[in-house]
N, C-alpha and C. Protein backbone atom coordinates (compact mmCIF):
# COMPACT_ATOMS: atom_id res chain seq x y z
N UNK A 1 0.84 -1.18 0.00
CA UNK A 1 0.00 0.00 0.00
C UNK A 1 0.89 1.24 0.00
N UNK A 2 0.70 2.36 -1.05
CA UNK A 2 1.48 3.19 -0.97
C UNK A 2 0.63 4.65 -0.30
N UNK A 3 1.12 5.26 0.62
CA UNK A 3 0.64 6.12 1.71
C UNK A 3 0.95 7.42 0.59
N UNK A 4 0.50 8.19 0.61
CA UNK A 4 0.13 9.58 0.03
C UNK A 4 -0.38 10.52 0.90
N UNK A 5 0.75 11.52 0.85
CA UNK A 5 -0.35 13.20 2.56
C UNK A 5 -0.51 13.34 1.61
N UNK A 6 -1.96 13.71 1.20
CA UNK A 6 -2.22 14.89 0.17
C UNK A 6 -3.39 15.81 0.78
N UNK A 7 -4.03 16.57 -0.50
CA UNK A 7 -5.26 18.06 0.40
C UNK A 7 -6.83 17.02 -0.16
N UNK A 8 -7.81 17.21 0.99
CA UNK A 8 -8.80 16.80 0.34
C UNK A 8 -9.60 17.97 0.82
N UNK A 9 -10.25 18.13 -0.21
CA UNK A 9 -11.41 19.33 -0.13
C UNK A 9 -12.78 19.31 0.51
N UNK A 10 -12.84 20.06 1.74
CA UNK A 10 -14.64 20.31 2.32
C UNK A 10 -15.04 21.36 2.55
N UNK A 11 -15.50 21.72 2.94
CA UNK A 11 -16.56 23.28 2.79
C UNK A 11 -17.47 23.29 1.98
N UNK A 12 -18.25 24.77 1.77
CA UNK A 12 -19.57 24.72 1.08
C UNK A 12 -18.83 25.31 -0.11
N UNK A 13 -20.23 25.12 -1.16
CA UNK A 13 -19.05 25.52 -2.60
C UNK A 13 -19.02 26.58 -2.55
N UNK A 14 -18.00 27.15 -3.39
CA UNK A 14 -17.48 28.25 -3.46
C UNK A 14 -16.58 28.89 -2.65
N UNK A 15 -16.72 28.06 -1.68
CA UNK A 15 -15.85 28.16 -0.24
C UNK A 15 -15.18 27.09 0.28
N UNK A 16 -14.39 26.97 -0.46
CA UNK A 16 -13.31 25.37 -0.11
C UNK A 16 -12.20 25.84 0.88
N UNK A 17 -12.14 24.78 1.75
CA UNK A 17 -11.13 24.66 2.70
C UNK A 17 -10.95 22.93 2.63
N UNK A 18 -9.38 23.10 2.30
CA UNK A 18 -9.07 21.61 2.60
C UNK A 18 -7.82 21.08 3.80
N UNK A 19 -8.15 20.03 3.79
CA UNK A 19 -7.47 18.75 5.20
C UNK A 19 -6.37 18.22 4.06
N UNK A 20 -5.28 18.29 5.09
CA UNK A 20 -4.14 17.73 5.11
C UNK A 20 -4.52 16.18 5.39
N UNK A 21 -4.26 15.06 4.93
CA UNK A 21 -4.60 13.85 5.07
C UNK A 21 -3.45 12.68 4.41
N UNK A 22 -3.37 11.23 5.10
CA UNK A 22 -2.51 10.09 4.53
C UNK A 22 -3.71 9.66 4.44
N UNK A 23 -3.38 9.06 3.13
CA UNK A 23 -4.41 8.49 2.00
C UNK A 23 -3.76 7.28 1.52
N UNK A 24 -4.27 6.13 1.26
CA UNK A 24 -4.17 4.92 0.15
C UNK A 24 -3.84 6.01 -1.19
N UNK A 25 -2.67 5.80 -1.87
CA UNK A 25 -2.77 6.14 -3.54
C UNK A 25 -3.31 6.37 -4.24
N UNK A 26 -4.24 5.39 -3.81
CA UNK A 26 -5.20 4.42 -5.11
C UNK A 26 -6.52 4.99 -5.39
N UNK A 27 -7.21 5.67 -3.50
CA UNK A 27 -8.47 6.26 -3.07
C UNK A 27 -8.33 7.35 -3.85
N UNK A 28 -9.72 8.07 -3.93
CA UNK A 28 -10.47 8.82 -4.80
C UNK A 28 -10.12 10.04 -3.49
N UNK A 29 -9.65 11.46 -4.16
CA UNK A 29 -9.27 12.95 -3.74
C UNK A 29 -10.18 13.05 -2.93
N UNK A 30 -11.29 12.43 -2.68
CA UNK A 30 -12.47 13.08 -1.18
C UNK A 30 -13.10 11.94 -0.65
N UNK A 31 -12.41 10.44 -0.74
CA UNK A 31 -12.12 8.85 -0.58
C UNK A 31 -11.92 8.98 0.82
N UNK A 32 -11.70 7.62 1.30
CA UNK A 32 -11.50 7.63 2.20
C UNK A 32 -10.10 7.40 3.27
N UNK A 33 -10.03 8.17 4.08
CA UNK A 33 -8.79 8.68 4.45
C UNK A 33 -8.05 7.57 5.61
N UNK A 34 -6.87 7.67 6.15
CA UNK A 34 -6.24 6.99 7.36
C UNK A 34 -6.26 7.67 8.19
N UNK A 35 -5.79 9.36 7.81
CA UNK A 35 -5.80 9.95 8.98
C UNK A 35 -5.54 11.27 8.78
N UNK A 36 -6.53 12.22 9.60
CA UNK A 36 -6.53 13.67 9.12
C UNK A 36 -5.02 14.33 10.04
N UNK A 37 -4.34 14.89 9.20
CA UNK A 37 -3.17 15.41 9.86
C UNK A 37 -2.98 16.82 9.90
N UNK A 38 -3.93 17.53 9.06
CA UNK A 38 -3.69 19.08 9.11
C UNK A 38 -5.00 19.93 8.46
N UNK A 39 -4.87 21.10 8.73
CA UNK A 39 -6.40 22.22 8.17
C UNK A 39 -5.12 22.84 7.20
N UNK A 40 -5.50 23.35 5.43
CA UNK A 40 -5.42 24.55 5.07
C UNK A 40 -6.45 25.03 4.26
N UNK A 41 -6.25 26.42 4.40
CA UNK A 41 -7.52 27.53 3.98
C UNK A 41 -6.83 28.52 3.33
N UNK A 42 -6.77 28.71 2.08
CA UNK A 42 -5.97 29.73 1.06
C UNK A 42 -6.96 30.99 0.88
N UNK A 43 -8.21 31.11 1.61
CA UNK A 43 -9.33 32.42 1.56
C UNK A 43 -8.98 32.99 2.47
N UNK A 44 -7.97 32.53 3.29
CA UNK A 44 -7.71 33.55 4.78
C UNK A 44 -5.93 34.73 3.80
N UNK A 45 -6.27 35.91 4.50
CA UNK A 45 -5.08 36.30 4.35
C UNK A 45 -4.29 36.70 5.85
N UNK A 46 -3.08 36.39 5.76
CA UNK A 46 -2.72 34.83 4.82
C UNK A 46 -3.39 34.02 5.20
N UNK A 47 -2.89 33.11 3.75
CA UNK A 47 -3.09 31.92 3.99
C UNK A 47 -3.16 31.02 5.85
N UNK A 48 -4.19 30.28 6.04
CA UNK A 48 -3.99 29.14 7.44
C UNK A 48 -3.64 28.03 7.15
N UNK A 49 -2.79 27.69 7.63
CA UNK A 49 -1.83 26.35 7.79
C UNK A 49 -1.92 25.82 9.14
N UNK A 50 -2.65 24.90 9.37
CA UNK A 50 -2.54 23.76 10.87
C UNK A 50 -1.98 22.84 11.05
N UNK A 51 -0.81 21.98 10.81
CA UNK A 51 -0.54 20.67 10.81
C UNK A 51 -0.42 20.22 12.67
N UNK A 52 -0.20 18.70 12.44
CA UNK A 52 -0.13 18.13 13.42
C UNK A 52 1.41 17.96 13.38
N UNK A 53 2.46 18.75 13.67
CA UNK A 53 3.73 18.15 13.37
C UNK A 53 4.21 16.58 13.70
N UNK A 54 4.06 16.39 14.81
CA UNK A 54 4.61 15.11 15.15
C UNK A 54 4.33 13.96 13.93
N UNK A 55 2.40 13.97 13.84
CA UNK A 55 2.25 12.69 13.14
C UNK A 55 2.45 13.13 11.38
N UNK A 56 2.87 14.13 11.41
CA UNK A 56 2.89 14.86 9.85
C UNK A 56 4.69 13.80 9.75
N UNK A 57 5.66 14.04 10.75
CA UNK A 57 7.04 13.74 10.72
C UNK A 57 7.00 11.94 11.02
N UNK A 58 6.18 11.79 11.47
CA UNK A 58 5.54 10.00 11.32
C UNK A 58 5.28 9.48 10.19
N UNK A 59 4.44 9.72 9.44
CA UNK A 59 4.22 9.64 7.95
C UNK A 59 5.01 9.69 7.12
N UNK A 60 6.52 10.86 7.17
CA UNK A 60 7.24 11.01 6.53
C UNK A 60 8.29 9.96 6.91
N UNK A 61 8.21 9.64 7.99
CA UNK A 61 9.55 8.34 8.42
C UNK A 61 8.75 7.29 8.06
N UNK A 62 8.18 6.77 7.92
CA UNK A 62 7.33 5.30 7.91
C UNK A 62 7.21 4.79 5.97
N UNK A 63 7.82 6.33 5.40
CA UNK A 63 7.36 6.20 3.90
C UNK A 63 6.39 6.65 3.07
N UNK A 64 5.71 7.55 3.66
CA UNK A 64 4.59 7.83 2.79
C UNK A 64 5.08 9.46 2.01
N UNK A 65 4.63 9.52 0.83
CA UNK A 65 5.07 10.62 -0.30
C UNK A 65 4.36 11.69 -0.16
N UNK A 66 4.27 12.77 -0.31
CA UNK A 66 3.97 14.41 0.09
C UNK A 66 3.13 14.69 -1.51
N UNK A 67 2.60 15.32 -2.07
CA UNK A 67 2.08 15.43 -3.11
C UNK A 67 2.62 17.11 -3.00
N UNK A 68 2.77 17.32 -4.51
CA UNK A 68 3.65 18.29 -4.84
C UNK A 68 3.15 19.39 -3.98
N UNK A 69 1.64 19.88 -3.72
CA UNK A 69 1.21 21.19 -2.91
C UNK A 69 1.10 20.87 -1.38
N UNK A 70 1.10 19.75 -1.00
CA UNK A 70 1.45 19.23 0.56
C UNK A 70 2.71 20.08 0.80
N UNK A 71 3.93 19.07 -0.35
CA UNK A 71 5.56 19.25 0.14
C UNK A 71 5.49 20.87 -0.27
N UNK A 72 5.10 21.70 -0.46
CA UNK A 72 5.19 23.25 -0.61
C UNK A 72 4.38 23.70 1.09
N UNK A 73 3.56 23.18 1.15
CA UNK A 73 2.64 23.88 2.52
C UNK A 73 3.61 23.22 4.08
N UNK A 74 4.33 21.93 3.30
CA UNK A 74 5.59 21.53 4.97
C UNK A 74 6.32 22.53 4.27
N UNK A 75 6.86 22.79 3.52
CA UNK A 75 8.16 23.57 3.59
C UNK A 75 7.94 24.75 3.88
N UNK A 76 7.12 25.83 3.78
CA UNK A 76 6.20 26.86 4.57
C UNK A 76 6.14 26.76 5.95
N UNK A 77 6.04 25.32 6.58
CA UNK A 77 5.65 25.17 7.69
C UNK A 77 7.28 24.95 8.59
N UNK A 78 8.38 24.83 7.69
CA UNK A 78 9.48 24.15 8.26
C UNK A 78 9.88 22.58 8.23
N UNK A 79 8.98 22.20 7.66
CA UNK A 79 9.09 20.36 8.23
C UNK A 79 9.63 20.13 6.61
N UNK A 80 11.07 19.69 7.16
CA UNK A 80 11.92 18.99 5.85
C UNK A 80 11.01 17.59 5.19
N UNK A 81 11.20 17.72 3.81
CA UNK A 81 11.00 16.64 3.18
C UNK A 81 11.74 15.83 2.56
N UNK A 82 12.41 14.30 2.77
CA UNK A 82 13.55 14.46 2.28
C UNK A 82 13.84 14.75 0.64
């Protein structure tokens, strides 16, 4: 099983705010998740960024891959990717 943090999208339309989440690969962008690890909201200025650091740096040791706008919102946040 290959682990994926990526953003899944909720809010009302027009008004999206999405969760930081480790995902199955394979699952569908608003599928079902392993585990919610962070809030971001790009309508706030700035931008809001919430992660859970610890289990965000769990995920990343155990193997699971950052999706290209995740690994931009850790590196914002400080948390190396390798």
């Amino acid at each position: 099983m290959a682990v994926r943090l990526r953003l899944t999208r909720v809010g009302s339309k027009k008004n999206p705010v999405w969760r930081v989440v480790a995902t199955d690969s394979r699952n569908k962008r608003d599928g079902r998740v392993i585990e919610t690890i962070g809030q971001y909201n790009a309508q706030t200025e700035p931008s809001t960024v919430v992660l859970k650091e610890d289990r965000v740096r769990h995920w990343l040791d155990v193997g699971a891959e950052p999706s290209n706008t995740v690994k931009k919102l850790l590196r914002t946040q400080g948390i190396e990717t390798r």
